[in-house]
N, C-alpha and C. Protein backbone atom coordinates (compact mmCIF):
# COMPACT_ATOMS: atom_id res chain seq x y z
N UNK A 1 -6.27 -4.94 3.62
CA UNK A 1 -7.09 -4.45 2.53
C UNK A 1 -7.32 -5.61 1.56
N UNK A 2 -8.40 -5.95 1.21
CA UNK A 2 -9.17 -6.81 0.59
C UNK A 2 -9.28 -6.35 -1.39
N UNK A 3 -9.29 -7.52 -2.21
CA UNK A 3 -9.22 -7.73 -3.41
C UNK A 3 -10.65 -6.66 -3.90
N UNK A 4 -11.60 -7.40 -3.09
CA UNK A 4 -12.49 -7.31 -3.56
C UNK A 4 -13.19 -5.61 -2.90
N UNK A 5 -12.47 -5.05 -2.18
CA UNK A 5 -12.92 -3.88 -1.87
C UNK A 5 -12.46 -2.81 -2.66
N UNK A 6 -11.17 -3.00 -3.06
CA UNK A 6 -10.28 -2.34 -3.92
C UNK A 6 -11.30 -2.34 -5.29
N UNK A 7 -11.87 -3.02 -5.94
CA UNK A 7 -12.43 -3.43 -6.68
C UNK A 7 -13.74 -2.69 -7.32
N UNK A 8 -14.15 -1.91 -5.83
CA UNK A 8 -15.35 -1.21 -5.84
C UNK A 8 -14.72 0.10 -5.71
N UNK A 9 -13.86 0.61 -5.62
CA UNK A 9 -13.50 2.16 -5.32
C UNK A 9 -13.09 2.85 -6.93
N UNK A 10 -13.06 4.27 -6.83
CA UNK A 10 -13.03 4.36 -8.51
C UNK A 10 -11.53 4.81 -8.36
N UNK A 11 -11.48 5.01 -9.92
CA UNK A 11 -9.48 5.46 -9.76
C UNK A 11 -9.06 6.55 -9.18
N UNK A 12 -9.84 7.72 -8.87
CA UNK A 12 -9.55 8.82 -8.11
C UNK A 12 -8.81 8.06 -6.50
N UNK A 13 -9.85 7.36 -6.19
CA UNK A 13 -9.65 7.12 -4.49
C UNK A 13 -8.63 6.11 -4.73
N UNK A 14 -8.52 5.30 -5.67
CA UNK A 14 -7.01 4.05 -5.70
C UNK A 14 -5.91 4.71 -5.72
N UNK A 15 -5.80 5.87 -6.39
CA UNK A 15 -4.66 6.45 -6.61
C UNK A 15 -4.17 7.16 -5.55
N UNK A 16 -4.95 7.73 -4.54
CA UNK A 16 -5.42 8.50 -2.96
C UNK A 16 -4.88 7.22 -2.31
N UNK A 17 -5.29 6.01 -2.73
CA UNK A 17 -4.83 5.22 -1.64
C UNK A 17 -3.31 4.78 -1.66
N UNK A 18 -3.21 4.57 -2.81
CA UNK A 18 -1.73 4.25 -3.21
C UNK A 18 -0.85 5.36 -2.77
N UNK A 19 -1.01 6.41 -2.95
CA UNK A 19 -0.07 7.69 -2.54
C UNK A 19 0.24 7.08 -0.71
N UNK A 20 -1.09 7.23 -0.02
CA UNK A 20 -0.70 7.05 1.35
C UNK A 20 -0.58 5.68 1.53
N UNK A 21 -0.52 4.78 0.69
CA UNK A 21 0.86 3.49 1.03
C UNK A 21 2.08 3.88 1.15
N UNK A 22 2.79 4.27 -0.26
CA UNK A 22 3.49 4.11 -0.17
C UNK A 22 4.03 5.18 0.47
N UNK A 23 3.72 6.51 1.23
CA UNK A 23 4.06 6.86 2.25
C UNK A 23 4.12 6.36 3.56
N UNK A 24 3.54 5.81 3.89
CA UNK A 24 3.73 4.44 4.83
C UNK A 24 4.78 3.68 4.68
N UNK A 25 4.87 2.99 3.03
CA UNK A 25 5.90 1.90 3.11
C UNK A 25 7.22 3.03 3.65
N UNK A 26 7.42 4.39 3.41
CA UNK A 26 8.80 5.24 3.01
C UNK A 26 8.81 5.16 4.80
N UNK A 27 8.16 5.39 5.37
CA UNK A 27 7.87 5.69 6.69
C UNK A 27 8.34 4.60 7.46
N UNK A 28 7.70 3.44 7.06
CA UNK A 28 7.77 1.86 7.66
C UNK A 28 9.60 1.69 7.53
N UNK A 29 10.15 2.21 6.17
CA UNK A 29 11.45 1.93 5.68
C UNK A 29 12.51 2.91 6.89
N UNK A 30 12.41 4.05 6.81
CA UNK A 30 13.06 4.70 7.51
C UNK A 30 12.63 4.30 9.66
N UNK A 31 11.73 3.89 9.64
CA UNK A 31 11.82 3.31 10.87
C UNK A 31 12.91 2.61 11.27
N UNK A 32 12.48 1.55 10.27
CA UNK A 32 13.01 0.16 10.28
C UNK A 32 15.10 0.48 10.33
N UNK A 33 15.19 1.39 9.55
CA UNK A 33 17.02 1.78 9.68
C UNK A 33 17.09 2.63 11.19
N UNK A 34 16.19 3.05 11.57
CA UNK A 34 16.59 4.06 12.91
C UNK A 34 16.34 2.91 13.99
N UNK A 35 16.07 1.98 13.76
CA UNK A 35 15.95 0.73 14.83
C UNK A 35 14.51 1.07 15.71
N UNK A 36 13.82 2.20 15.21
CA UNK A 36 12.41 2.19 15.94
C UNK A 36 11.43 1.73 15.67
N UNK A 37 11.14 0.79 14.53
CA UNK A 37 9.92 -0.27 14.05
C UNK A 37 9.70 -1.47 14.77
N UNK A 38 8.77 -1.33 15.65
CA UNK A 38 8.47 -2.50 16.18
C UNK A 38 7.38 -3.30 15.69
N UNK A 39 6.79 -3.02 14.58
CA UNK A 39 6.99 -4.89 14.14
C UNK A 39 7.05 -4.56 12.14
N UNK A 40 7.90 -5.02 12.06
CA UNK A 40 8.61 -5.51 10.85
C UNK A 40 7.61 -5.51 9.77
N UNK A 41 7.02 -6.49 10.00
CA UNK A 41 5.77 -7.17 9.00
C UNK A 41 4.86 -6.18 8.17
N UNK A 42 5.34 -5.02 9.34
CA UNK A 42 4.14 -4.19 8.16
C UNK A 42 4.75 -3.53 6.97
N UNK A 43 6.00 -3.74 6.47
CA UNK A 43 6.77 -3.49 5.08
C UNK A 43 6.14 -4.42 4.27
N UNK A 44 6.14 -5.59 4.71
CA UNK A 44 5.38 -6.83 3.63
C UNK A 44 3.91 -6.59 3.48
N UNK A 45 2.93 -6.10 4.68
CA UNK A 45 2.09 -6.23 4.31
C UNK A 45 1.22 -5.08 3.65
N UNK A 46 2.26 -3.43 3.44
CA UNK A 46 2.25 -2.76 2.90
C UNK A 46 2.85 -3.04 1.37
N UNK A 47 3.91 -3.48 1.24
CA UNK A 47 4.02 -3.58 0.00
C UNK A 47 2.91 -4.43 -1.04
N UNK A 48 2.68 -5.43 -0.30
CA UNK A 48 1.61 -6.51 -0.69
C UNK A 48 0.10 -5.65 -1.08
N UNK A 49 -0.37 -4.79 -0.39
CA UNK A 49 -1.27 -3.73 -0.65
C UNK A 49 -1.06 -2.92 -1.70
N UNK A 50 0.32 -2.20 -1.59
CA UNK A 50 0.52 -1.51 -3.31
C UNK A 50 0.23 -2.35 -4.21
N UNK A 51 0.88 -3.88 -3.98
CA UNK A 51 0.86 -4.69 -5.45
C UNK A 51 -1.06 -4.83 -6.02
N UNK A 52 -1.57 -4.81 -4.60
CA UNK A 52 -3.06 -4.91 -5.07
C UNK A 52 -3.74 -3.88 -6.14
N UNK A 53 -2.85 -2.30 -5.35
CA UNK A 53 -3.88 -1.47 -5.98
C UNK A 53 -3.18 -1.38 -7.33
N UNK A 54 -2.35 -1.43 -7.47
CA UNK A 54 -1.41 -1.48 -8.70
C UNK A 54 -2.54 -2.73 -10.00
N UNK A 55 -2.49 -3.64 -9.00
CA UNK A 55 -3.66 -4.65 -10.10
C UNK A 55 -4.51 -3.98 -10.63
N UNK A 56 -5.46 -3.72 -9.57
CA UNK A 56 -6.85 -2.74 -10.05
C UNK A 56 -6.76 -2.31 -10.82
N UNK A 57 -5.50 -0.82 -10.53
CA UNK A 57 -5.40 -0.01 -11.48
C UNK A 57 -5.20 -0.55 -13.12
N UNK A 58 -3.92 -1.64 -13.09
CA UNK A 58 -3.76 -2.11 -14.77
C UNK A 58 -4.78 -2.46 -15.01
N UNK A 59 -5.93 -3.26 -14.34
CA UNK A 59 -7.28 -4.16 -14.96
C UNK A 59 -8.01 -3.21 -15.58
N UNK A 60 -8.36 -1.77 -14.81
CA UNK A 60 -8.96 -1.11 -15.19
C UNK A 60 -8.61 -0.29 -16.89
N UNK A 61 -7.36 -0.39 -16.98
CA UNK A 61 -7.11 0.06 -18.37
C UNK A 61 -7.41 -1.02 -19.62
């Protein structure tokens, strides 16, 4: 997910998106302890996505 796409969505849908991150990241997390995540990376590159929409969101205030 891209800076600049985030950028164009309004706060209804950022906040929609953020919810189903970080259900993902909770998802990605509990994989990852049951030893069934096969590939790792997507904790980083989920978290890295919250931190985006999280930007948006403060810019926008």
């Amino acid at each position: 997910m891209k800076f600049i796409e985030l950028k164009e969505k309004k706060e209804k849908e950022l906040l929609e998106t953020l919810k189903d991150l970080r259900g993902n990241l909770s998802r990605f997390n509990f994989q990852l302890s049951n030893n069934t995540l096969k590939n790792s990376s997507m904790i980083k590159k989920t978290k890295r996505d919250i931190a985006r929409v999280m930007t948006v969101l403060n810019k926008e205030k």
